[in-house]
Every structure is written in structure tokens, then in C-alpha cells.
C-alpha atoms as a PDB file:
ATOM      1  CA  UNK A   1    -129.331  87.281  42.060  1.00  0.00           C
ATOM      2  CA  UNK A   2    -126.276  87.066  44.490  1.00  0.00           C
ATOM      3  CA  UNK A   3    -127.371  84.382  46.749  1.00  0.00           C
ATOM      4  CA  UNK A   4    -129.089  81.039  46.811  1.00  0.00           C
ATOM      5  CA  UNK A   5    -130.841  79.187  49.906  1.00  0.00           C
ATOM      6  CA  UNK A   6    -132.032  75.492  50.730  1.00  0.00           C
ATOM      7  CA  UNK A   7    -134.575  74.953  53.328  1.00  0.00           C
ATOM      8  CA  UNK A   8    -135.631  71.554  54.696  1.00  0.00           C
ATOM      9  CA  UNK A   9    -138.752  71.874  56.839  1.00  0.00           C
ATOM     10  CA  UNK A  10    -139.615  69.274  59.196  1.00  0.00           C
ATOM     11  CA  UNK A  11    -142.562  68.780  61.789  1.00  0.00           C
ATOM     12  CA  UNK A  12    -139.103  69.101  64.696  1.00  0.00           C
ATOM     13  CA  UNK A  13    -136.935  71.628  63.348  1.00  0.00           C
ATOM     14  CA  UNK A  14    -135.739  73.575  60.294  1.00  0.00           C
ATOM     15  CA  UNK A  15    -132.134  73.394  58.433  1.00  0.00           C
ATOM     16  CA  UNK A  16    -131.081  75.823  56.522  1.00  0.00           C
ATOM     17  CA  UNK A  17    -128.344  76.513  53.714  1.00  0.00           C
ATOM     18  CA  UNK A  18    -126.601  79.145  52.254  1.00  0.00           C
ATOM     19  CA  UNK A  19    -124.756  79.714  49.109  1.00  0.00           C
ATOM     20  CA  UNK A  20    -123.464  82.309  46.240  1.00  0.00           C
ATOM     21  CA  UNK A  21    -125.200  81.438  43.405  1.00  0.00           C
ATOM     22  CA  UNK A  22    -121.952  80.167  42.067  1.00  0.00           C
ATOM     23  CA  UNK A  23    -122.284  77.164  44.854  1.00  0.00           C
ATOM     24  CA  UNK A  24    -119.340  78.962  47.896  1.00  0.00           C
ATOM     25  CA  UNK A  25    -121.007  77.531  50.757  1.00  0.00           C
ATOM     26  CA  UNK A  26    -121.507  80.519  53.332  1.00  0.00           C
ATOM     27  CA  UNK A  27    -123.558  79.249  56.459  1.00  0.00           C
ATOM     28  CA  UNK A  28    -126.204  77.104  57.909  1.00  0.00           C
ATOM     29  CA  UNK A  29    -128.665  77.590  60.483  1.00  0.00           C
ATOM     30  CA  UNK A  30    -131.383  75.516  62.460  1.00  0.00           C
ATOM     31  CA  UNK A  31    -134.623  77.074  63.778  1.00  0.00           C
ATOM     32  CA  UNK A  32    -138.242  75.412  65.184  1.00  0.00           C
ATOM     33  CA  UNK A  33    -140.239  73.276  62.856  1.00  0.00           C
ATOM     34  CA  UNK A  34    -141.564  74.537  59.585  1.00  0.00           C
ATOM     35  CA  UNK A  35    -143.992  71.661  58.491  1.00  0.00           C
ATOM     36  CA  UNK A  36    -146.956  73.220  56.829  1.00  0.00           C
ATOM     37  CA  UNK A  37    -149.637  71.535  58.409  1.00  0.00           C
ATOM     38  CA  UNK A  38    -148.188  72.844  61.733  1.00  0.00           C
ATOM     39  CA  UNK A  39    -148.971  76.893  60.542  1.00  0.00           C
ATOM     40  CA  UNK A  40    -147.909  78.753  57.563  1.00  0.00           C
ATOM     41  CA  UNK A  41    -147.095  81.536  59.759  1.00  0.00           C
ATOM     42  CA  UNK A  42    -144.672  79.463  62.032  1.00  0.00           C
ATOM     43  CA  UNK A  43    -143.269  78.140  58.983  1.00  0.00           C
ATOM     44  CA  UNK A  44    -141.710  81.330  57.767  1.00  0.00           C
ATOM     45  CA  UNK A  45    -141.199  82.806  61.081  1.00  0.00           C
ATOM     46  CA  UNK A  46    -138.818  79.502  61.283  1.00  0.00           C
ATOM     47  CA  UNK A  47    -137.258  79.835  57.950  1.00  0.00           C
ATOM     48  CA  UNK A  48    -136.625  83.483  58.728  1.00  0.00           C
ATOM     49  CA  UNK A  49    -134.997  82.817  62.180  1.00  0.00           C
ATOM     50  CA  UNK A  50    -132.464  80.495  60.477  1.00  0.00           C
ATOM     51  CA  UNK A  51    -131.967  82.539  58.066  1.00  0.00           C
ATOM     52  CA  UNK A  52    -130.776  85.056  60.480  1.00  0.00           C
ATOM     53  CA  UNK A  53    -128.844  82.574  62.231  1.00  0.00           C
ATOM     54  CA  UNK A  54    -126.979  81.100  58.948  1.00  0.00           C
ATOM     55  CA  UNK A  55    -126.310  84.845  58.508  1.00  0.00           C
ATOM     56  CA  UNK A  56    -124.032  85.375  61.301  1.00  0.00           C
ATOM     57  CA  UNK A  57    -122.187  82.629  61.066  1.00  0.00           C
ATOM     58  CA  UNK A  58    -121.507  83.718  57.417  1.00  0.00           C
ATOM     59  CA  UNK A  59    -120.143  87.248  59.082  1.00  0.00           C
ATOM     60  CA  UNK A  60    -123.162  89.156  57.594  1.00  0.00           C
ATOM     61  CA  UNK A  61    -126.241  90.835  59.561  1.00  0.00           C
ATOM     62  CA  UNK A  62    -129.144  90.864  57.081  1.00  0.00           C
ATOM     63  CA  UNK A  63    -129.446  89.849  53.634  1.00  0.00           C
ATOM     64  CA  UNK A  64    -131.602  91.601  51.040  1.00  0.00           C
ATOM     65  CA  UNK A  65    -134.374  89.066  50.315  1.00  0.00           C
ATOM     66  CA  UNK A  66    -135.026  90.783  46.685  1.00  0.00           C
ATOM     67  CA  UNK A  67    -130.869  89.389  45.868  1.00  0.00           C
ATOM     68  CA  UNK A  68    -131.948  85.606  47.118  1.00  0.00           C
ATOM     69  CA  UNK A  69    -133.667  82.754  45.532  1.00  0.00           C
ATOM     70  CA  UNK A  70    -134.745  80.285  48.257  1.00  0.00           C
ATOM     71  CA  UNK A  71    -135.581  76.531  47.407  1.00  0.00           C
ATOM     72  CA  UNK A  72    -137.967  74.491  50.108  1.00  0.00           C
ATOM     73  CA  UNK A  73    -138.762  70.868  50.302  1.00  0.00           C
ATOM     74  CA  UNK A  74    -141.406  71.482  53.502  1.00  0.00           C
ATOM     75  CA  UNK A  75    -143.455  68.491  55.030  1.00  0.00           C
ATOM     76  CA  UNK A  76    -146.987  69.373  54.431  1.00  0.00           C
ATOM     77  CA  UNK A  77    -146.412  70.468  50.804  1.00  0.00           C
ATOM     78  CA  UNK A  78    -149.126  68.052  49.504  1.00  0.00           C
ATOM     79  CA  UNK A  79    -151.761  70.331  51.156  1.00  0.00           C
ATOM     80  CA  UNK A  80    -152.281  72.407  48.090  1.00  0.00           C
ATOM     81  CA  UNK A  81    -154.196  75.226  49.759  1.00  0.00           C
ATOM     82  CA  UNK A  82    -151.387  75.601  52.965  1.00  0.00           C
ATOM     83  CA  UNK A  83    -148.902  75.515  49.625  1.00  0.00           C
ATOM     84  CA  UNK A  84    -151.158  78.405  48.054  1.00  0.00           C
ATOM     85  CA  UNK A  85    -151.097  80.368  51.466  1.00  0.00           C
ATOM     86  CA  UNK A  86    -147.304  80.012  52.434  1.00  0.00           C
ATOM     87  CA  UNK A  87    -146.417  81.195  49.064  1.00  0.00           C
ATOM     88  CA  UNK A  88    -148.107  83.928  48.632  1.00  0.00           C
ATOM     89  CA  UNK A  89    -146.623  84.746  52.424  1.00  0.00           C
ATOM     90  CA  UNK A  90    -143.318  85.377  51.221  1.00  0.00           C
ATOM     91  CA  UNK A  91    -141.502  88.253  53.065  1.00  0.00           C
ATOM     92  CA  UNK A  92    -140.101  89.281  49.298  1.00  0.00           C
ATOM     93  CA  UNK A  93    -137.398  86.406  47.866  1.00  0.00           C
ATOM     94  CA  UNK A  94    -136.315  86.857  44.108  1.00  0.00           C
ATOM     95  CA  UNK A  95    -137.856  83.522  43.322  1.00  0.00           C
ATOM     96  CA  UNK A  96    -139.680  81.085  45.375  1.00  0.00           C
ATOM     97  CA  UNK A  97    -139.777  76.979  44.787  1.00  0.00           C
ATOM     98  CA  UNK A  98    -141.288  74.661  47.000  1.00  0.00           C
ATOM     99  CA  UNK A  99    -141.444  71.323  46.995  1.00  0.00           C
ATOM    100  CA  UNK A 100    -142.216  68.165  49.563  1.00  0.00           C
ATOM    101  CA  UNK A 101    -139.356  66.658  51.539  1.00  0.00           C
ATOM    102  CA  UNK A 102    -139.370  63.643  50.559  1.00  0.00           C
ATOM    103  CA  UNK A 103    -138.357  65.190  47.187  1.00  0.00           C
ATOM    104  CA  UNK A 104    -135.462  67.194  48.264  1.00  0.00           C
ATOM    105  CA  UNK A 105    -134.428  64.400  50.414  1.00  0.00           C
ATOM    106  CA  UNK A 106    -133.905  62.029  47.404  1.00  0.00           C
ATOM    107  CA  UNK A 107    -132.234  65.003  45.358  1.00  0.00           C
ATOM    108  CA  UNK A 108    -129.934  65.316  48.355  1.00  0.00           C
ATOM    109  CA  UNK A 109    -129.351  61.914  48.676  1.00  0.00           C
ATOM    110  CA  UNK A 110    -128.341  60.622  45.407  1.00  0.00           C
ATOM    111  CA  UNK A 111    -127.020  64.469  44.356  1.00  0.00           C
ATOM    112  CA  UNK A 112    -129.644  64.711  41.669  1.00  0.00           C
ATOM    113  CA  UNK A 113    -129.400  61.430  39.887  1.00  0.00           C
ATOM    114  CA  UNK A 114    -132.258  58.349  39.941  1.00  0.00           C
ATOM    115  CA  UNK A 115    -132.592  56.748  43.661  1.00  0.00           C
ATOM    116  CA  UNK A 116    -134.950  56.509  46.350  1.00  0.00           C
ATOM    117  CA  UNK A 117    -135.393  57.312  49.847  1.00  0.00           C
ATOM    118  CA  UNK A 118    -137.027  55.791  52.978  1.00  0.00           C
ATOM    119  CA  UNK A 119    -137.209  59.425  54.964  1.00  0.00           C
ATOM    120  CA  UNK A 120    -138.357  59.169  59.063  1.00  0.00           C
ATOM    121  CA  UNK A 121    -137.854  61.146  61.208  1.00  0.00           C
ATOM    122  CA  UNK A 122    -141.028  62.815  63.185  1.00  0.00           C
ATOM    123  CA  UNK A 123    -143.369  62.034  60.009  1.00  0.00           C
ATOM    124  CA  UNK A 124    -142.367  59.073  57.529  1.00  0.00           C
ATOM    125  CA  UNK A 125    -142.755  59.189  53.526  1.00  0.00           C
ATOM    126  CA  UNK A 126    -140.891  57.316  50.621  1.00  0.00           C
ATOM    127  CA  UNK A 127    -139.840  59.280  47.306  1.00  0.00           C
ATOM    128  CA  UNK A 128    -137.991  57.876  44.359  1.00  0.00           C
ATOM    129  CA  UNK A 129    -136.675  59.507  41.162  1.00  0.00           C
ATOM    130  CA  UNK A 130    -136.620  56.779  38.439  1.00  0.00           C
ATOM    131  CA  UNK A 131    -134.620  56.281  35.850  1.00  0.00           C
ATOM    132  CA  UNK A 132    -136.687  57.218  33.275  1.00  0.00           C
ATOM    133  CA  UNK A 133    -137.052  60.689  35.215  1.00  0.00           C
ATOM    134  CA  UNK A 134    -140.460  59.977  36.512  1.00  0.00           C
ATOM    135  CA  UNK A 135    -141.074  60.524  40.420  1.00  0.00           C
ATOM    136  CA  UNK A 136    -142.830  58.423  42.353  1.00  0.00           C
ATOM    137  CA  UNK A 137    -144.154  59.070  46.911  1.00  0.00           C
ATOM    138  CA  UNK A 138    -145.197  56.256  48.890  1.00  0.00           C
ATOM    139  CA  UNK A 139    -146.781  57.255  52.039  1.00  0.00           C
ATOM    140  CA  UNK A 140    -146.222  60.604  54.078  1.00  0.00           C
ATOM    141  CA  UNK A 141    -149.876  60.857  54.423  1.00  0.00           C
ATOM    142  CA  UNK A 142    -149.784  62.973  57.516  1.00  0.00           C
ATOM    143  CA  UNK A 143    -149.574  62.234  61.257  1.00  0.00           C
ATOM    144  CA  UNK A 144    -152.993  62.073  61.989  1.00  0.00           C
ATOM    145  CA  UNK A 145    -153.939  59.141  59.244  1.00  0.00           C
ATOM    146  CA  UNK A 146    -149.990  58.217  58.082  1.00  0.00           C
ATOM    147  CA  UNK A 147    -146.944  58.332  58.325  1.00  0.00           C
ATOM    148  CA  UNK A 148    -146.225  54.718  59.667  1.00  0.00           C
ATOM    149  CA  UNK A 149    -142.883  53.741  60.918  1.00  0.00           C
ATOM    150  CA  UNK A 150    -142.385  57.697  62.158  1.00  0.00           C
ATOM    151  CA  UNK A 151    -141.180  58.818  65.247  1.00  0.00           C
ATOM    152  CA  UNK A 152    -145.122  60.181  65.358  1.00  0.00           C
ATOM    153  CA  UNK A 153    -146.402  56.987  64.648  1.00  0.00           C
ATOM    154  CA  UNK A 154    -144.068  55.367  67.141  1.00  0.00           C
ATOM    155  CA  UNK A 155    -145.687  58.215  70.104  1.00  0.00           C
ATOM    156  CA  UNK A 156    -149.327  57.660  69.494  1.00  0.00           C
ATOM    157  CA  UNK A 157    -148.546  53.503  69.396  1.00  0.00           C
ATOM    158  CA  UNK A 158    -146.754  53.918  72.927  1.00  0.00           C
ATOM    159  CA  UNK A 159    -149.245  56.526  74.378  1.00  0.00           C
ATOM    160  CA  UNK A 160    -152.343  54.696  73.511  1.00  0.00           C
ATOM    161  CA  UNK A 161    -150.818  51.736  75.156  1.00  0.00           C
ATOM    162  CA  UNK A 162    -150.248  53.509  78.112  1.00  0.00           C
ATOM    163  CA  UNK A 163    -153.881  54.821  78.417  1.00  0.00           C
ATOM    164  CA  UNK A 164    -155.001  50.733  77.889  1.00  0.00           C
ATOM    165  CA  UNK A 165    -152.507  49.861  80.731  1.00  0.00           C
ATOM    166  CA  UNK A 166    -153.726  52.533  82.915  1.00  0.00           C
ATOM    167  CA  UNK A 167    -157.146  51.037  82.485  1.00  0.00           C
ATOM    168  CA  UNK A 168    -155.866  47.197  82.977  1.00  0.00           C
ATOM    169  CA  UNK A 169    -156.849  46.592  79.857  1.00  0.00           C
ATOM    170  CA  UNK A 170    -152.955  45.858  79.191  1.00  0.00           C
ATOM    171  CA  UNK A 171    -150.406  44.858  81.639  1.00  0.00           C
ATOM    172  CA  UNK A 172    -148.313  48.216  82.282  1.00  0.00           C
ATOM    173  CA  UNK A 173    -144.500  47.247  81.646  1.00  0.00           C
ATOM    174  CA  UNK A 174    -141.714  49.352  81.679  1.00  0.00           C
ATOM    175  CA  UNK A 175    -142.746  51.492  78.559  1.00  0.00           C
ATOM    176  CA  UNK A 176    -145.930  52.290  80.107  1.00  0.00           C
ATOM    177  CA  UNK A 177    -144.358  53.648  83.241  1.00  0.00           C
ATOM    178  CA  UNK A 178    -142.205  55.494  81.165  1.00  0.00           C
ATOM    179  CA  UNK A 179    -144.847  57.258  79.390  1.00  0.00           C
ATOM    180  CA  UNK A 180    -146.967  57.944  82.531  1.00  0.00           C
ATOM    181  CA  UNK A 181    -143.722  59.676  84.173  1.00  0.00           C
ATOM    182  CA  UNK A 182    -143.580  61.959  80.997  1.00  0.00           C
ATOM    183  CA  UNK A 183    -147.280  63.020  80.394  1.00  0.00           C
ATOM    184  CA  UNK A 184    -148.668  62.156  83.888  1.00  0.00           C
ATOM    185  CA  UNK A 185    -150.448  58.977  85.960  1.00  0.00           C
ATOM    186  CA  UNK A 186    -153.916  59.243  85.602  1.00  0.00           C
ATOM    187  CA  UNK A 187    -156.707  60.075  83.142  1.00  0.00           C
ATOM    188  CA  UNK A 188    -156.978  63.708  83.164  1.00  0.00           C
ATOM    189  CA  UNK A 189    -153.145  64.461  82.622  1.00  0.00           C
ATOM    190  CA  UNK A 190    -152.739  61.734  79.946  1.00  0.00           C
ATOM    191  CA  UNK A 191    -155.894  63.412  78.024  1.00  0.00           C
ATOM    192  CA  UNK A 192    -154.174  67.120  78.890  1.00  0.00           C
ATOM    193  CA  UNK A 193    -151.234  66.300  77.104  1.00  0.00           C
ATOM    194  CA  UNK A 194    -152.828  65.053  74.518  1.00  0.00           C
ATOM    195  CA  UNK A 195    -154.887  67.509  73.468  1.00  0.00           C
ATOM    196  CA  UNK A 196    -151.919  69.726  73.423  1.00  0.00           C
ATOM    197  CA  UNK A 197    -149.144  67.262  71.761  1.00  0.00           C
ATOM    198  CA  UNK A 198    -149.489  67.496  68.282  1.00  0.00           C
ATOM    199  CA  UNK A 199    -147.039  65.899  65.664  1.00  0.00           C
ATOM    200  CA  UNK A 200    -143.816  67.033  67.373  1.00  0.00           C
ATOM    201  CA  UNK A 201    -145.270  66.254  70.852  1.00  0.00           C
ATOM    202  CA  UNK A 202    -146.020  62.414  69.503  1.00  0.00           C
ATOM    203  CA  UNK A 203    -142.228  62.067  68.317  1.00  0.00           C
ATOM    204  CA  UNK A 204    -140.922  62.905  71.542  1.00  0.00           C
ATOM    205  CA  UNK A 205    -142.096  60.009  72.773  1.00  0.00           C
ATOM    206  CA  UNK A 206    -139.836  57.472  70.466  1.00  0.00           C
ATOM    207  CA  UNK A 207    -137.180  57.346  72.271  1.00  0.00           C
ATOM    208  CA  UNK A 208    -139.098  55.743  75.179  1.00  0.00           C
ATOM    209  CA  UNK A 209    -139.814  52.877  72.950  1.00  0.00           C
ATOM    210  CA  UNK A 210    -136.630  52.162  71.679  1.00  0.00           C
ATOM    211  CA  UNK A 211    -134.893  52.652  74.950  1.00  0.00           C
ATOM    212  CA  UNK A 212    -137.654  50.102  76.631  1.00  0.00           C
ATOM    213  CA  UNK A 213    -137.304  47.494  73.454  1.00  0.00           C
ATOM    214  CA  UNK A 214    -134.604  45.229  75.263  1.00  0.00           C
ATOM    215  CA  UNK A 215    -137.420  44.453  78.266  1.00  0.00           C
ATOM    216  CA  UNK A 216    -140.631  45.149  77.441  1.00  0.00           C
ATOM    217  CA  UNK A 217    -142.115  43.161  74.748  1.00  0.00           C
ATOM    218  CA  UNK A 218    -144.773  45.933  73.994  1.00  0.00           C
ATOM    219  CA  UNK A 219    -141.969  48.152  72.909  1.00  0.00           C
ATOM    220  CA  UNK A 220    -140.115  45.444  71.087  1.00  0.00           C
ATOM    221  CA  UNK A 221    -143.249  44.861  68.910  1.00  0.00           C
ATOM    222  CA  UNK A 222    -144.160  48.515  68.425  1.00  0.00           C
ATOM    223  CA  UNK A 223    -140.192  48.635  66.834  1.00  0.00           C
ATOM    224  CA  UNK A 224    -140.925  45.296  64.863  1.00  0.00           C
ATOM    225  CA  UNK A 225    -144.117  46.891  62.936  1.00  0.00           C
ATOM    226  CA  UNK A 226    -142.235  50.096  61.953  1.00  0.00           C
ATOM    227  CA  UNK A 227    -139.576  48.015  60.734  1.00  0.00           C
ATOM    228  CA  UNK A 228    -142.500  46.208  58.319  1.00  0.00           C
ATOM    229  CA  UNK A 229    -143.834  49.553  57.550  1.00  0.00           C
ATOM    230  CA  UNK A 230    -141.030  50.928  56.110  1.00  0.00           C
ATOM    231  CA  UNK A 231    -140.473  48.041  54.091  1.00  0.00           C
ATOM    232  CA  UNK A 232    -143.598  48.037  52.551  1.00  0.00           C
ATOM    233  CA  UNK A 233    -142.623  51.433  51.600  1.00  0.00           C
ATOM    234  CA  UNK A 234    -139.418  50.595  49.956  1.00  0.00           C
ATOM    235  CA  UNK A 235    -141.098  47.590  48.172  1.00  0.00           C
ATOM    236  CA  UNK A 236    -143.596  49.934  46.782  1.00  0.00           C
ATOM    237  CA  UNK A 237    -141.230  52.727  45.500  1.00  0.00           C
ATOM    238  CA  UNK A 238    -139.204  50.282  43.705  1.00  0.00           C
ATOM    239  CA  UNK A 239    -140.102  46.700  43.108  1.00  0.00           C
ATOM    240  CA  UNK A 240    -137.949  45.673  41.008  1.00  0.00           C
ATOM    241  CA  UNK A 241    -135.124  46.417  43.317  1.00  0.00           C
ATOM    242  CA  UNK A 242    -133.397  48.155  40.576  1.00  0.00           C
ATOM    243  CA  UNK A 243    -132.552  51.867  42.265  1.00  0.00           C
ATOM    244  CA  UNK A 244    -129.982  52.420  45.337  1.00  0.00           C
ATOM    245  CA  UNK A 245    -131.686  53.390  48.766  1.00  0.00           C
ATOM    246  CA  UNK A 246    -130.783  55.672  51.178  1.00  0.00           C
ATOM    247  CA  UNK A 247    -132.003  56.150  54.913  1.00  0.00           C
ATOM    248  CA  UNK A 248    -133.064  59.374  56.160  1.00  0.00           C
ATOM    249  CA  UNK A 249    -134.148  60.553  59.429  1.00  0.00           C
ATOM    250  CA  UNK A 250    -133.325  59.561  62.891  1.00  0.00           C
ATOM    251  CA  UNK A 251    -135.951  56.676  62.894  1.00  0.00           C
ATOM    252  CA  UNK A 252    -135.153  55.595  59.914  1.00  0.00           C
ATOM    253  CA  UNK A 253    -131.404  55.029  60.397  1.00  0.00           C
ATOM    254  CA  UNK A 254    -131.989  53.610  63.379  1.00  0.00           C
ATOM    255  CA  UNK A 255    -134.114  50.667  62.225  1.00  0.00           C
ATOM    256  CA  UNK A 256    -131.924  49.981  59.132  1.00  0.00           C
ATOM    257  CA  UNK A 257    -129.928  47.381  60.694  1.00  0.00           C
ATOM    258  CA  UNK A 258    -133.090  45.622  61.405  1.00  0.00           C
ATOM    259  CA  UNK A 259    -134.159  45.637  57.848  1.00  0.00           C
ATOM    260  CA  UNK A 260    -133.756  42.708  56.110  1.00  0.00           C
ATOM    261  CA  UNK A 261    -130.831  41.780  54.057  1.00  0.00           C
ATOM    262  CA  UNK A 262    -131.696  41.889  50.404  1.00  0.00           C
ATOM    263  CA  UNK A 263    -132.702  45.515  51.937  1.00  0.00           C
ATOM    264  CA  UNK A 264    -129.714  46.460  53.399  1.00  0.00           C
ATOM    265  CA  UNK A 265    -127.679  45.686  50.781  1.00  0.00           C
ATOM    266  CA  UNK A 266    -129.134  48.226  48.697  1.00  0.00           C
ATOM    267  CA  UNK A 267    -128.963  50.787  51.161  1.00  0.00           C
ATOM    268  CA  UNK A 268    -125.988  53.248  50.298  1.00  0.00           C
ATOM    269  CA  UNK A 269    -124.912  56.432  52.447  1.00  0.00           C
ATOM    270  CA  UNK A 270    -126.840  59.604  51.185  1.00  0.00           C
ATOM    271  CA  UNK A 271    -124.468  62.438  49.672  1.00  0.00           C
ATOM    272  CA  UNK A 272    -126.473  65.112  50.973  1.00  0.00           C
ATOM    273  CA  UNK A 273    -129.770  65.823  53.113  1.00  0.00           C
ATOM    274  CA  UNK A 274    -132.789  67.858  52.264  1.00  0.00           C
ATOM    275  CA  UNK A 275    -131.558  71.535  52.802  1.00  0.00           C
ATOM    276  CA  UNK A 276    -128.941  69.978  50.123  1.00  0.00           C
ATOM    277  CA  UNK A 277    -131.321  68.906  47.455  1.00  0.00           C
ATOM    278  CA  UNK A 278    -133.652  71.934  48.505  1.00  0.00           C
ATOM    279  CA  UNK A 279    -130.360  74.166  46.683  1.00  0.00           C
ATOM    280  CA  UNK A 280    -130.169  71.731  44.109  1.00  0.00           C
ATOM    281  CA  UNK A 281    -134.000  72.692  43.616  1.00  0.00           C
ATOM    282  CA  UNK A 282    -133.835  76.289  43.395  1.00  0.00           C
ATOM    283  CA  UNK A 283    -130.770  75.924  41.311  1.00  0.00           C
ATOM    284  CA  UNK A 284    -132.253  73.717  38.607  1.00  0.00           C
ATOM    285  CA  UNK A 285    -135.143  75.775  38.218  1.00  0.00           C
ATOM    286  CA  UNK A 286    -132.883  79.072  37.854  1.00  0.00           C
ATOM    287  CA  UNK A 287    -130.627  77.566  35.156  1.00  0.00           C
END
């Protein structure tokens, strides 16, 4: 075993990292999302392209996948028969560990020892490690159902909005108008892009409602329920208030100021992120 990789695989993109096995950090690289419930086959079509890319920016064209061990925390890694199927898809690592992301985002995070993590990005889940070395996920129950207080959830609040305004059944403000000039101004292209959005689609559309928050009181309230959904997440990981708490994920880290302060002041800057703890994965379960 020469090398060692991390992988964190997300519903928008895929990070990657690579190491010696002794822990020299060679290269990273980035490729299209890798979330299970998006495709097995995309998935390690992704993982492979940034592979490739962390490759050249180490200086070296190809590694020899039978010298690697490769260590995954991949949204969609509850889904035990998409696990089953992207595992035995391997393209030939040494060893193979997979895990969710919310996982490898707390072992990033706290670098292995007891925390938790409010992780939101384009999907939403909270993970803790306890003290007592017990783990514990709140949430992250998929785009579709879950995954409140995502940049998902955040999309399908501000379309379906627009699709009430459209019909006067809401007055059509600002975020509204800014939805229709995305994914079109009447019924047929609002159900067209729909059909065709899926989970990444969705998150696109966050931005819109934070950028329309200041004006349009729609917007404003769509950021004040995420803000109470991802508190009820970190009140549920850890009542007792007893672990520190990191933010991941663009939505997350953007509503942290918002949080409340006996919140806040247990919120410490993570030490990692999840292509971190997805090394620290695959090299716990080597040694």
C-alpha cells in the first residue's frame, strides 16, 4: 500500500485527497457530484475524474488502483442497497471504506476526537461522535422527504412559491420574479424544469433567496425556518450542550450568525472537512 485517498461526495461536487500512507499530502482534485442517490455509476465516474485531476497536480499521470486504499464519506450512504452496488463497482482499490458524510464531516471537523456537526450544503444532516464513542445522525433524510435547512430544501420552498404566485394564489415579490427569470414565466416551463431539476437543480436556487431576504418578506421567512431547522438538529444531537459544534456547508455557515447565542457560542472553526476525515477513515481502519 503506497498511497491513501479521502473522498467527500456531495449531491454538487466531489473533493478529493491524496496522501502517502505515511500522511505527505500530494494533491487534491474536484469533480461533479458523487451522492449515491444521484447514480452509482456517476459516482465513481466522479471520484475517478478527480482522481485524475489530484494526480496531475501531484506531477503523476495514473496511479495503480491495486497500491491505493480510498476512504468515502458519500451522501446517500444510508441507502444500503446503492451502498451494496457502488461497492461492489469498484474499478480495483486495495481496500474500500465508505461511510456517510455527515460522518467524515465530524471526523474532519474535530480531527477525530468527540464533537458534532450541523453539515448543509445542497442536502442537510447532523452527526455527532460522543464522548463515550457512540455516534449519533439527526436528519439527512434525503431531498425528496428531508434534509431541512439545505440549499435543496431552500429551492423547492422558493420554487413552489413561485408556482402559487404565478397562480395569484401569493403575491409575486421580488423572489418570485427571480425564480420565474431562471426556470421560465409560465406553467409549462416552471413544470419543464422541474421535472428535470433534481437535488442539485433545487440548490441552485438558494442563492435567490438569500439575495432577495433584505426585501421580500417571503424570502426572509423561508431563511428564518432553516435557521429553526437546523437548530432543532443541533438540539437533538446534543442536548445537553456538552460537545463543541462546527458548521459545515455553504448554507450552513451562512446562517450561523443567525443562530442563537447559547448556539453560537459553541460553535468552533472545523480543523478539517470531509475529504479530511474521509483519510482519517481509511486510515483508522488500515492501522
Amino acid at each position: 500500500m503506497r498511497f491513501l485517498i479521502g473522498v467527500d461526495g456531495g449531491g454538487t461536487g466531489t473533493r478529493l485527497r491524496l496522501s502517502t500512507v505515511d500522511g505527505r499530502q500530494l494533491g487534491q482534485g474536484d469533480a461533479g457530484p458523487s451522492a449515491l442517490g444521484q447514480g452509482v455509476a456517476q459516482a465513481w465516474a466522479h471520484v475517478q475524474q478527480a482522481l485524475q485531476v489530484a494526480c496531475r497536480g501531484a506531477g503523476m499521470e495514473q496511479l495503480d488502483l491495486a497500491e491505493c486504499a480510498i476512504g468515502l464519506g458519500m451522501s446517500g450512504a444510508g441507502n444500503a442497497q446503492a451502498v451494496a452496488e457502488f461497492l461492489s463497482g469498484h474499478p480495483g482499490y486495495a481496500r474500500v471504506v465508505l461511510d456517510n458524510d455527515g460522518y467524515t464531516t465530524v471526523l474532519g471537523a474535530h480531527g477525530g476526537e468527540p464533537g458534532a456537526v450541523i453539515a448543509s450544503g445542497t442536502g442537510s444532516v447532523g452527526e455527532a461522535l460522543r464522548r463515550d464513542g457512540s455516534r449519533v445522525c439527526v436528519g439527512g433524510w434525503g431531498w425528496i422527504i428531508g434534509d431541512e435547512g439545505s440549499g435543496a430544501w431552500l429551492g423547492q420552498k422558493a420554487m413552489r412559491h413561485a408556482m402559487q404566485a404565478l397562480d395569484g394564489r401569493a403575491q409575486a415579490g421580488t423572489l418570485a420574479r427571480g425564480i420565474w427569470r431562471v426556470a421560465g414565466q409560465d406553467r409549462e416551463s416552471l413544470i419543464a424544469w422541474c421535472a428535470a431539476a433534481g437535488q442539485h437543480g433545487y440548490a441552485t436556487l438558494a442563492p435567490l433567496v438569500f439575495e432577495h431576504a433584505a426585501g421580500d418578506a417571503v424570502a426572509e421567512g423561508f431563511v428564518g425556518e432553516a435557521v429553526i431547522e437546523l437548530e432543532k438538529l443541533a438540539a437533538a444531537l446534543d442536548p445537553a450542550g456538552d460537545l463543541p459544534m462546527a458548521l459545515c456547508g455553504s448554507i450552513a455557515v451562512r446562517l450561523g450568525p443567525l443562530f442563537s447565542t447559547t448556539l453560537r457560542q459553541r460553535c468552533v472553526p472545523p480543523q478539517g472537512d470531509s475529504a479530511a476525515g474521509a483519510l482519517l477513515l481509511i486510515r483508522r481502519a488500515l492501522s
